[in-house]
N, C-alpha and C. Protein backbone atom coordinates (compact mmCIF):
# COMPACT_ATOMS: atom_id res chain seq x y z
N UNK A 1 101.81 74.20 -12.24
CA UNK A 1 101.95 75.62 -12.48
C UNK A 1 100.89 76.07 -13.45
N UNK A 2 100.83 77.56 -13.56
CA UNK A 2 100.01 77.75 -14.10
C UNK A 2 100.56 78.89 -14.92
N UNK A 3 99.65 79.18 -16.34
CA UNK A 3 100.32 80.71 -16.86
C UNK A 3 99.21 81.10 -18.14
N UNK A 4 99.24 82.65 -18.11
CA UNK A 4 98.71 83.02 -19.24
C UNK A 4 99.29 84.01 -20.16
N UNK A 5 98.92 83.32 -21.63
CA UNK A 5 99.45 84.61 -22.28
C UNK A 5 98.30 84.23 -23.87
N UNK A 6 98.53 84.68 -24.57
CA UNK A 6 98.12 85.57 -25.62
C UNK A 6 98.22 84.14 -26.67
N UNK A 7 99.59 83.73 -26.89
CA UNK A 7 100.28 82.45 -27.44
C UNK A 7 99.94 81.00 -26.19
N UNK A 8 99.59 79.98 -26.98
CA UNK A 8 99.54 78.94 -25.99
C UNK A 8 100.96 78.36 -25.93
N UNK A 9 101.76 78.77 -26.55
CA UNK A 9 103.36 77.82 -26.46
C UNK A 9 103.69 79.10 -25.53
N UNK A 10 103.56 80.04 -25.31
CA UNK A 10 104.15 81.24 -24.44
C UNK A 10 103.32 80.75 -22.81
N UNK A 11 102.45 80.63 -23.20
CA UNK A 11 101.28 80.22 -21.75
C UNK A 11 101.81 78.82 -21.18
N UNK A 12 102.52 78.28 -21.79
CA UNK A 12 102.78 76.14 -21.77
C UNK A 12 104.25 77.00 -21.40
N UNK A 13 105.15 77.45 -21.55
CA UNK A 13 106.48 78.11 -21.00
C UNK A 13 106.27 78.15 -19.91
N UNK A 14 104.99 79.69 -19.97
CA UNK A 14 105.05 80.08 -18.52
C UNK A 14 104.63 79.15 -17.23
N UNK A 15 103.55 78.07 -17.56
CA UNK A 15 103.29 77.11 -16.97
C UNK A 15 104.43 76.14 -16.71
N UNK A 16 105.38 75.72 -17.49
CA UNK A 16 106.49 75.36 -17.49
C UNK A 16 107.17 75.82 -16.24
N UNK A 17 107.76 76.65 -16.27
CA UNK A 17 108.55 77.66 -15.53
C UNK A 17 108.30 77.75 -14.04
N UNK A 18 106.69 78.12 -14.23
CA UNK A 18 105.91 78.04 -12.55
C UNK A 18 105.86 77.09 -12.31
N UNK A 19 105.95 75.47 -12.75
CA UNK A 19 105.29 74.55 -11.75
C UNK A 19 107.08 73.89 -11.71
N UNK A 20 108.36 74.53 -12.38
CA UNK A 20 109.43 74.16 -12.05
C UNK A 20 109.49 74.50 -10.51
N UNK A 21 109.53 76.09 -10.41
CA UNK A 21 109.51 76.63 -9.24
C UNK A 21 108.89 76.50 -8.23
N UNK A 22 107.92 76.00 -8.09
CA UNK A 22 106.99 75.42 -6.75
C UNK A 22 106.60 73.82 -6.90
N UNK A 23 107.92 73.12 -7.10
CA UNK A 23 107.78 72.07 -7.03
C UNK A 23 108.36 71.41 -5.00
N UNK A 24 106.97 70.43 -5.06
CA UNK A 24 107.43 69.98 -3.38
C UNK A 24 107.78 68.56 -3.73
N UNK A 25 108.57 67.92 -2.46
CA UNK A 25 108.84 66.64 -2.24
C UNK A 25 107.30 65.60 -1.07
N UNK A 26 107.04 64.97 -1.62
CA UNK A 26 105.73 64.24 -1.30
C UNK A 26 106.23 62.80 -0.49
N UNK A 27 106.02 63.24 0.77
CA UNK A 27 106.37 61.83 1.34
C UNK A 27 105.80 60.12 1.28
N UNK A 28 105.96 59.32 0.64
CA UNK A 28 105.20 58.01 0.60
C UNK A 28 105.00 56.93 1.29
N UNK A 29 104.44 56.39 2.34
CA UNK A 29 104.45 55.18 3.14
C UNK A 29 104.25 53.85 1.84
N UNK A 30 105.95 53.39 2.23
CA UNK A 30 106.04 52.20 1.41
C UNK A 30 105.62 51.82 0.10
N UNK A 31 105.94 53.77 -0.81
CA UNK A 31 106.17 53.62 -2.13
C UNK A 31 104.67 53.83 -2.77
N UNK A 32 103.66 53.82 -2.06
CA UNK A 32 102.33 53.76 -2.37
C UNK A 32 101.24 54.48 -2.08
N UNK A 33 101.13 54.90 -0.74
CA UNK A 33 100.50 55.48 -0.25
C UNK A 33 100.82 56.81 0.51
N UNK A 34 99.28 57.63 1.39
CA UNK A 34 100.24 58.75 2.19
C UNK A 34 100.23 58.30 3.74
N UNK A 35 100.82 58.61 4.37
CA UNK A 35 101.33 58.49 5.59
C UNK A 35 100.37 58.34 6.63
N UNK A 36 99.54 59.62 6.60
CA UNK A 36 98.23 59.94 7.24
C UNK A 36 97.36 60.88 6.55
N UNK A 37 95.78 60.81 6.96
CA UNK A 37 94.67 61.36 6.59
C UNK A 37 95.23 62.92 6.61
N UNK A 38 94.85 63.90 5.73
CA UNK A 38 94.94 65.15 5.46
C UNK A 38 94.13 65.81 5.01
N UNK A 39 93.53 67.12 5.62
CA UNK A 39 92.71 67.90 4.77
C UNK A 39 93.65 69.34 4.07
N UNK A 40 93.14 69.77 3.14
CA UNK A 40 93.76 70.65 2.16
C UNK A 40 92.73 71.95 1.93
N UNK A 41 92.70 73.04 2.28
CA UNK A 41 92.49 74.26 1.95
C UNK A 41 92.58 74.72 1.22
N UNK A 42 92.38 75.56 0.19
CA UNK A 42 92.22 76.69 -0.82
C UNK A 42 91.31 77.90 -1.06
N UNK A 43 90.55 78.38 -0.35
CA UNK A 43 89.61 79.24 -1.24
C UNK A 43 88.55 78.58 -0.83
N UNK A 44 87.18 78.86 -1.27
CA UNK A 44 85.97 77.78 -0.82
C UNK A 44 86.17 75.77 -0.76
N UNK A 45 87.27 75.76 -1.72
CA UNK A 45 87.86 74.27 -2.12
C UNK A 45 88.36 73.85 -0.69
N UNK A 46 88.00 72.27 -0.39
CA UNK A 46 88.44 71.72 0.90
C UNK A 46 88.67 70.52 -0.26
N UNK A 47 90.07 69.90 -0.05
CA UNK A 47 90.25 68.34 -0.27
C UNK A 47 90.51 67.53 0.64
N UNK A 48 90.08 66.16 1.22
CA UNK A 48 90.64 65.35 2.08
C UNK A 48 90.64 64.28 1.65
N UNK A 49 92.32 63.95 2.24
CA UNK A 49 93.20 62.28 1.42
C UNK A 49 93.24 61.83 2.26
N UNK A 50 93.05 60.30 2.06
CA UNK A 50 92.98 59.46 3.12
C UNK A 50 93.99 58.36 2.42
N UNK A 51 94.56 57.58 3.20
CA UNK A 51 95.72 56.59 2.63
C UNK A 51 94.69 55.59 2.99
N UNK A 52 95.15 54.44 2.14
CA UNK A 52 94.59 53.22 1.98
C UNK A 52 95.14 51.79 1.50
N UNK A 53 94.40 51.26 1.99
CA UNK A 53 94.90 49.66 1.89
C UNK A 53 95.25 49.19 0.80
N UNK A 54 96.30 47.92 0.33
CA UNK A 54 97.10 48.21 -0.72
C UNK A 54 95.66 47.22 -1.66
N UNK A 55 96.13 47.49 -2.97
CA UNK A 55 95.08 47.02 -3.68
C UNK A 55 93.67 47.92 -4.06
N UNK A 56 93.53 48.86 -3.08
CA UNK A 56 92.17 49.95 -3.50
C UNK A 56 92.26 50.83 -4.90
N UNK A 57 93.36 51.29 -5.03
CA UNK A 57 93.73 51.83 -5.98
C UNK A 57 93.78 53.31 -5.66
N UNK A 58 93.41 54.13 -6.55
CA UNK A 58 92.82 55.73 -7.26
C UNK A 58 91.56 55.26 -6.71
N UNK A 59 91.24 56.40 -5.45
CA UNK A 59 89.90 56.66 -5.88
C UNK A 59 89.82 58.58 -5.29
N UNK A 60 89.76 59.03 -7.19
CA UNK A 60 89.35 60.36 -6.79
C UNK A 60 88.88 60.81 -8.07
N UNK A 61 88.39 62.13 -8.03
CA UNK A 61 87.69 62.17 -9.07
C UNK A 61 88.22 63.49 -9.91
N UNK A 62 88.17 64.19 -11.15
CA UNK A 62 88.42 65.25 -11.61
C UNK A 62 90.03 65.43 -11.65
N UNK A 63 90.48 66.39 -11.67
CA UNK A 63 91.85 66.99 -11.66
C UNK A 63 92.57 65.91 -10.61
N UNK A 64 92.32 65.24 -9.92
CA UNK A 64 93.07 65.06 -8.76
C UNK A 64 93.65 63.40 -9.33
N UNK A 65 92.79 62.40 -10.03
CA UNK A 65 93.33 61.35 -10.24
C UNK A 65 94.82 61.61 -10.77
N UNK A 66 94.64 62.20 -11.85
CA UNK A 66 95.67 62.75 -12.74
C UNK A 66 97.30 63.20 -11.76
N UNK A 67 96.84 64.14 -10.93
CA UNK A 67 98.08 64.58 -9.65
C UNK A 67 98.45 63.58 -8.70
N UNK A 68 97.89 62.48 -8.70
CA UNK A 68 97.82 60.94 -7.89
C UNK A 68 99.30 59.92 -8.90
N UNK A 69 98.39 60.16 -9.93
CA UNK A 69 99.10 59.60 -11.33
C UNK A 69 100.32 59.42 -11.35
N UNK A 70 100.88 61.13 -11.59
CA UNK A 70 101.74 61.70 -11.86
C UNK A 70 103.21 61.47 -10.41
N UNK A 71 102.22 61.43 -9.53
CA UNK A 71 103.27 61.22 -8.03
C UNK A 71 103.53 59.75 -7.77
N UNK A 72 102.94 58.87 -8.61
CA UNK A 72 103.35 57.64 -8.17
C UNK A 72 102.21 57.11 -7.05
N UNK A 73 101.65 57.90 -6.76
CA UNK A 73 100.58 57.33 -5.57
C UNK A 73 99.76 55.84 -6.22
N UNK A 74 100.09 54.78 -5.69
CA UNK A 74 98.71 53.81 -6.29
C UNK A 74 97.52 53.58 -5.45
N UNK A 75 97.37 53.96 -3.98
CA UNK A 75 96.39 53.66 -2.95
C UNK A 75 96.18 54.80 -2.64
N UNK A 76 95.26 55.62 -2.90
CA UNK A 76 94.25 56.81 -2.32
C UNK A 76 93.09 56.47 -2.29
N UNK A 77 92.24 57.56 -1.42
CA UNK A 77 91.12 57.90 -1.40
C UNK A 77 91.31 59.30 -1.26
N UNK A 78 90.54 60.07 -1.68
CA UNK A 78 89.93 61.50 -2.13
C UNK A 78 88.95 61.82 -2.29
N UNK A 79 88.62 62.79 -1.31
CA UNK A 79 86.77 63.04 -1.43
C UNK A 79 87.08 65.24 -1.69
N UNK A 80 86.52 66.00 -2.61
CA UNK A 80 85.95 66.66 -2.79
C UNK A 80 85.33 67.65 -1.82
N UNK A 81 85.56 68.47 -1.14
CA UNK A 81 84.52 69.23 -0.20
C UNK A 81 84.12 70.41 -0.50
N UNK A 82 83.43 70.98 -0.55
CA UNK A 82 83.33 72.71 -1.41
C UNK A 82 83.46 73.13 -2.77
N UNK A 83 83.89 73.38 -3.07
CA UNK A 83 84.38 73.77 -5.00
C UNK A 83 84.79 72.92 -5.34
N UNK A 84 84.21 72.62 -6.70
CA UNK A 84 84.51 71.73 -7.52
C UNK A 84 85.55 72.75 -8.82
N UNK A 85 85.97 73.63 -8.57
CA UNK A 85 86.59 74.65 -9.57
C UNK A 85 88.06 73.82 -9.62
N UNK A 86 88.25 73.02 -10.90
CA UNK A 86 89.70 72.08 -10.93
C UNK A 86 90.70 73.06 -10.27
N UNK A 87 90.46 74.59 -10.60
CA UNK A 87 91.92 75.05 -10.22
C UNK A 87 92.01 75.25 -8.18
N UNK A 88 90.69 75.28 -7.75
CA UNK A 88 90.72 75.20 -6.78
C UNK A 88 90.96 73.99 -5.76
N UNK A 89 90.50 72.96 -6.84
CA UNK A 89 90.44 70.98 -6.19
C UNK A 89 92.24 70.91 -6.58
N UNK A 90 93.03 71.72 -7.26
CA UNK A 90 94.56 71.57 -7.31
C UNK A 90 95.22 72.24 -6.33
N UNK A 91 95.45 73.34 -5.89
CA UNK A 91 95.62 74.25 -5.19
C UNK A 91 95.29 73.71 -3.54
N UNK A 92 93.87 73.22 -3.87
CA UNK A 92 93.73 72.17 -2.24
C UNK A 92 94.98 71.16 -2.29
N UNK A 93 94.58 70.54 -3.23
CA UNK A 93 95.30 69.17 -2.97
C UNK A 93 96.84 69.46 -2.88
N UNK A 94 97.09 70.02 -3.05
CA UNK A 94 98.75 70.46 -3.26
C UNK A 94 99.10 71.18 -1.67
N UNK A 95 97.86 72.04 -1.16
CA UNK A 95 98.23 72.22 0.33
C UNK A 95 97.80 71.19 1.18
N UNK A 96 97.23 70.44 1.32
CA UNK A 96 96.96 69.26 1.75
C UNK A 96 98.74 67.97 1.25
N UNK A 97 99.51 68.35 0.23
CA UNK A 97 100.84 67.57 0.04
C UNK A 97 101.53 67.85 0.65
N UNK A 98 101.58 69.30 1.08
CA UNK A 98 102.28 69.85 1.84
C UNK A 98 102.37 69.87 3.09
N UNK A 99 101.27 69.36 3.76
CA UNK A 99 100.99 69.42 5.38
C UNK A 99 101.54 67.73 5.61
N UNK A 100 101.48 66.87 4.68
CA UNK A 100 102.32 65.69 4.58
C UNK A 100 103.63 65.36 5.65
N UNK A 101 103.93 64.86 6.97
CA UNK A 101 104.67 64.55 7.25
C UNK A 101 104.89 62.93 7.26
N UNK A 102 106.61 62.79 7.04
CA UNK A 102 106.57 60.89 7.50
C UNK A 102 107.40 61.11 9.10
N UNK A 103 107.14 59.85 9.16
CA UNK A 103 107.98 59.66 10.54
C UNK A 103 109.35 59.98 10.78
N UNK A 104 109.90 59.55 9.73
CA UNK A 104 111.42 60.36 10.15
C UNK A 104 111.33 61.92 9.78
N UNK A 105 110.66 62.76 9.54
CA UNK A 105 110.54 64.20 9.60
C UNK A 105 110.74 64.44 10.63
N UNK A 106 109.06 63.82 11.05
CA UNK A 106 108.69 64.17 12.66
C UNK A 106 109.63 63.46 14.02
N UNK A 107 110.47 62.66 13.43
CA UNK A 107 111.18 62.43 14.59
C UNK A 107 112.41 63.23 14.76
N UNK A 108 112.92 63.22 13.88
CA UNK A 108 113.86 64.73 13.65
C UNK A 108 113.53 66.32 14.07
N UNK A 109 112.18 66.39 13.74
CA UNK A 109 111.76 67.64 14.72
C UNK A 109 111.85 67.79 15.85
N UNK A 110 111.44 66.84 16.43
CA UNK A 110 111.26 66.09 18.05
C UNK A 110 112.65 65.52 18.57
N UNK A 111 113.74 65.31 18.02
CA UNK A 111 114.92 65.45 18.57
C UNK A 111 114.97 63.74 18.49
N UNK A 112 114.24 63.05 18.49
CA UNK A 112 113.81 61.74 18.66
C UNK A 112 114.38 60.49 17.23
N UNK A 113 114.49 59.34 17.83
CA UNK A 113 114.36 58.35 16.84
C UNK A 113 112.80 57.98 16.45
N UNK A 114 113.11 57.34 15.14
CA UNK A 114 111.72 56.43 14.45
C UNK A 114 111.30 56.01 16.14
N UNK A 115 112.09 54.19 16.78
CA UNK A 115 111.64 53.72 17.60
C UNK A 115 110.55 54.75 18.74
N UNK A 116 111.18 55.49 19.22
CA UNK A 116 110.23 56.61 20.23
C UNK A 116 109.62 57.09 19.53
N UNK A 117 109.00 57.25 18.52
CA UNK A 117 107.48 57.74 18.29
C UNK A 117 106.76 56.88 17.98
N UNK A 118 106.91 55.63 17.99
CA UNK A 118 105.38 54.84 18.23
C UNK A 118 105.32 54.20 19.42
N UNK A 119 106.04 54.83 20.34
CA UNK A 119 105.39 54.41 21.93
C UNK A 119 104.41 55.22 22.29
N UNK A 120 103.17 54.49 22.55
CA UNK A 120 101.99 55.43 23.15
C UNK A 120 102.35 55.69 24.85
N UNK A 121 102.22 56.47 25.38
CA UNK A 121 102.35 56.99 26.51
C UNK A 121 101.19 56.77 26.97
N UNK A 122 101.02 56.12 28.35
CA UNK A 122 99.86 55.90 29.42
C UNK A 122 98.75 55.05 28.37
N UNK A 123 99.36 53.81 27.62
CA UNK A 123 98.16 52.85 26.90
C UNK A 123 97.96 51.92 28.19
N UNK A 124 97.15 51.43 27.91
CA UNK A 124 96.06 50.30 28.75
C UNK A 124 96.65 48.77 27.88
N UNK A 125 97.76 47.83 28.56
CA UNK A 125 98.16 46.95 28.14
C UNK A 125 96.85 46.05 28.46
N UNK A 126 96.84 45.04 27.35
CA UNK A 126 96.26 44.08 27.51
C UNK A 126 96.86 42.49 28.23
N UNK A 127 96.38 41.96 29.20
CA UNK A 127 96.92 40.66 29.79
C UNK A 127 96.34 39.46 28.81
């Protein structure tokens, strides 16, 4: 969240307050990572997260390690596209959390179990 005022304990409230209220739930593949690759919008700001193999760690740069941090994420990648304006590389990355689905979301949308969504339809078996 964000806030301004006049007083920095009045501005740290209001920041308080706002990032109570627009708080999201962040889905995790196996406690660590994200699910799938995502790009994030804002304003000239583009962020794109990529999940990664266990052991890579944090890799992002500016405002964003910190929001990685804070969520428990230990395996990212994060690359930067357009503005480097922190409030804009937050604002991405946070719509980019949001476009976040896991599998049981999406199978629930789809009327479906986990099992039926990782059947590929019309794959080329191997003999």
């Amino acid at each position: 969240g964000s806030g301004k005022a006049k007083e920095v304990t009045e501005a740290r409230a209001k920041a308080s307050k706002d990032a109570r209220n627009n708080m999201i739930t962040v889905p995790l593949y196996k406690g660590r990572t994200i699910h799938h690759d995502v790009l994030g919008k804002s304003g000239a700001a583009k962020v794109l997260l990529r999940r990664a193999a266990p052991g890579t760690g944090v890799i992002a740069g500016g405002p964003l390690r910190s929001i990685f941090g804070r969520l428990g994420i230990k395996d990212i990648v994060a690359k930067s596209l357009g503005s480097s304006s922190p409030n804009s590389m937050i604002a991405a990355t946070f719509d980019a959390l949001r476009n976040l689905n896991s599998p049981k979301a999406i199978a629930n949308r789809r009327g479906k179990n986990i099992a039926e969504l990782s059947v590929v339809p019309n794959a080329v078996e191997e003999n």
